[in-house]
Each structure stands twice: as C-alpha cells, then as structure tokens.
Protein backbone atom coordinates (compact mmCIF):
# COMPACT_ATOMS: atom_id res chain seq x y z
CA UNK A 1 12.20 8.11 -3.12
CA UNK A 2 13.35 4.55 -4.58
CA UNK A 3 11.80 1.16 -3.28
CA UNK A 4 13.90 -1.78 -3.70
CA UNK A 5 12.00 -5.11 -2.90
CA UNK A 6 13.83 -8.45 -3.43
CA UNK A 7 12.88 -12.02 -1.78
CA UNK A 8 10.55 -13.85 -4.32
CA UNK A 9 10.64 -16.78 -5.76
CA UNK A 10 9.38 -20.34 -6.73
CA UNK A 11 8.40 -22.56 -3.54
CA UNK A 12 6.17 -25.82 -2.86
CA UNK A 13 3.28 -25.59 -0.65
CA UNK A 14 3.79 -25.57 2.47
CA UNK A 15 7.33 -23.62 2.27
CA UNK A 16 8.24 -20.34 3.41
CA UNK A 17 9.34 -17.25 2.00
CA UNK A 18 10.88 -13.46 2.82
CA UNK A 19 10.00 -10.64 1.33
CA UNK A 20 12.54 -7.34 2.03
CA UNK A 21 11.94 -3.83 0.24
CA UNK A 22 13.80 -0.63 1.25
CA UNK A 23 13.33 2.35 0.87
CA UNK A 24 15.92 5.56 -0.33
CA UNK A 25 16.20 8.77 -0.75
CA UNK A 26 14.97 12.25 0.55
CA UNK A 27 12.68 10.87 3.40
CA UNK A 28 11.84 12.74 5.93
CA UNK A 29 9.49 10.10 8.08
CA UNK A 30 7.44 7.29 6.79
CA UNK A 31 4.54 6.43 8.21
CA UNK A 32 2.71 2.89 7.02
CA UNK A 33 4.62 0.22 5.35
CA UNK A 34 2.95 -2.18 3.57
CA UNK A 35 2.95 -4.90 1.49
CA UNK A 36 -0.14 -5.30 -1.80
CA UNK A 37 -0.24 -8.58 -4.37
CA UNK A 38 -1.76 -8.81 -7.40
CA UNK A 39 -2.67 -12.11 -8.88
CA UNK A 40 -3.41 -12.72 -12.46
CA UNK A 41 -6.82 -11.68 -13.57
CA UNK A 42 -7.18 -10.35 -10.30
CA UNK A 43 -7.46 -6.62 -8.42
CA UNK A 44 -4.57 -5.37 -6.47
CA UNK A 45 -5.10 -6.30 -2.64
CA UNK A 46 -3.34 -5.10 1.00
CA UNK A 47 -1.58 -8.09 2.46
CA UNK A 48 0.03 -6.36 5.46
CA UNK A 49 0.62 -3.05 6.56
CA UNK A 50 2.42 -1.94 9.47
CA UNK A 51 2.32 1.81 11.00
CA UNK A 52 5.21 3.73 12.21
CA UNK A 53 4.38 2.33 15.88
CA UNK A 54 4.37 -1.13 15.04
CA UNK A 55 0.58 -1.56 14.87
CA UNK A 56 -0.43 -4.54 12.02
CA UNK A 57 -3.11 -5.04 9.85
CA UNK A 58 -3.36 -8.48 7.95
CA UNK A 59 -5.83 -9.39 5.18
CA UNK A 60 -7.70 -12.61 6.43
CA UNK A 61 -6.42 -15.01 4.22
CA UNK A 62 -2.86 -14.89 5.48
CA UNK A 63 -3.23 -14.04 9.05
CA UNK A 64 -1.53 -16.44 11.05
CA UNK A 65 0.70 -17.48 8.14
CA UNK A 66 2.54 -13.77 7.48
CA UNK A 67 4.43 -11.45 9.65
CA UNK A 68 5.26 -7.85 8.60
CA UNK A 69 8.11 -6.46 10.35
CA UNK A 70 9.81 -3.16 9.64
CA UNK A 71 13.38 -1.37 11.01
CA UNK A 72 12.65 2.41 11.12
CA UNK A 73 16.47 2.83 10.98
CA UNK A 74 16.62 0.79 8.01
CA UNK A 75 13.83 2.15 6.08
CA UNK A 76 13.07 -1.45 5.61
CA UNK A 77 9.97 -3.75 5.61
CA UNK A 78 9.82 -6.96 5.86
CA UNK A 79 7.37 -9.84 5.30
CA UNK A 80 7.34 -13.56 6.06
CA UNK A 81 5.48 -15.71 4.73
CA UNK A 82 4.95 -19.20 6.01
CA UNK A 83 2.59 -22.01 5.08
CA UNK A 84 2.65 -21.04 1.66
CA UNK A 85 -0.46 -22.06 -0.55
CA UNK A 86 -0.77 -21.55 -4.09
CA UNK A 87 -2.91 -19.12 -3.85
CA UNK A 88 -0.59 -17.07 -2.43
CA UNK A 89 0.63 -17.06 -5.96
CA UNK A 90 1.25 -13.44 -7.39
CA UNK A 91 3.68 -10.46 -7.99
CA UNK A 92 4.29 -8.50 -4.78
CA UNK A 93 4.31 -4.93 -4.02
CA UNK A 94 5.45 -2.94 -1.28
CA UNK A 95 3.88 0.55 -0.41
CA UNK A 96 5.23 2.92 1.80
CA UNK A 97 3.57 6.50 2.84
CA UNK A 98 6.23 8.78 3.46
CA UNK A 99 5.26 12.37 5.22
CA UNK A 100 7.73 15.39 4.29
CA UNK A 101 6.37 18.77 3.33
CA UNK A 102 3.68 16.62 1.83
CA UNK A 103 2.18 12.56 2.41
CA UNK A 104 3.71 10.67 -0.59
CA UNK A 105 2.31 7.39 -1.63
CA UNK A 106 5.53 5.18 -3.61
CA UNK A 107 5.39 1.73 -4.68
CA UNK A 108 8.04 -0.43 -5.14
CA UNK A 109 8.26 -2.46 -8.69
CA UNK A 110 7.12 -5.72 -7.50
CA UNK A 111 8.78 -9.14 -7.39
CA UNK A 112 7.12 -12.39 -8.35
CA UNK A 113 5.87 -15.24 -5.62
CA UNK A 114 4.75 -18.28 -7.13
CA UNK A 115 3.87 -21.37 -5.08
CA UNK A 116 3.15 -24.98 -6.98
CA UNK A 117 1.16 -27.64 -5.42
C-alpha cells in the first residue's frame, strides 16, 4: 500500500489550503482516513479523521476551520483548511487503516504547510 499526499504549501494568515493523499495498491477496504501534523519541537497530533461511513472527528483547534472529506472510490482523502493561522504551521501526514486479512496502519510521507503572519 502507497500513500501519495500532495497540496502544501506557503500561505498568509488567513488563506486557505487543500490537502489530497491517495492511497494504492492491494487494498481490500479501508476503514479511517485521517490526517496527523507534526510541528517542530512538537509531538505528532490527529487533525481529522474520517471513518468509512463518513463520521468526523476534529482536534479542537481547527474545528470549524478544516473539513475532511474522503471518495471511497478514489481511495482518496481530502482536507481543507481555511482560516489558516500560523500555528497551523507543520509537515502533514495522512493515515489510513486499511482491513484485508489483517488491519494495516500506513502513513503517507508528509508534505509541508507553513503559514506566515
């Protein structure tokens, strides 16, 4: 299983952003799709995950600001970010769990977000 995430970028405050990652390979189902950042200095953290159903999760700081949105068809998650703060600042990962004969855990390999007041 490959994740390919593109989107980042540099943005001003206040601007938005779309994060895509897909996923390939031998995949049988995948269940949650998410989406983890790590900041500088600082502990990987979930951002958004949605389930196979369409149910979201959002970490506090950026609910009401990001969307997740998947396409089952696709294999594809996506995530919007609006109202972009620096803090939002950091390298992106997406995260899928993908169910087969086993429940696989992949990451993909991260793309940068940096926001400038």
């Amino acid at each position: 299983v490959q994740l390919q995430a593109f989107g980042g970028g540099f943005v001003q405050a206040g601007g938005s952003l779309r994060l895509s990652c897909a996923a390939s390979g031998s995949i049988f189902s995948i269940n949650v799709m998410a989406w983890y950042r790590q900041a500088p200095g600082k502990q990987r953290e979930l951002v958004a995950g949605i389930t196979v159903s369409g149910r979201t999760h959002y970490a506090g700081s950026v609910k009401g600001r990001f969307t997740i949105s998947r396409d089952n068809a696709k294999k594809q998650v996506d995530l919007q970010m609006n109202s972009l703060q620096p803090e939002d600042t950091a390298v992106y990962y997406c995260n899928v769990e993908v169910i087969g004969l086993t429940i696989d855990n992949y990451w993909g390999q991260g793309t940068q977000v940096t926001v400038s007041s």
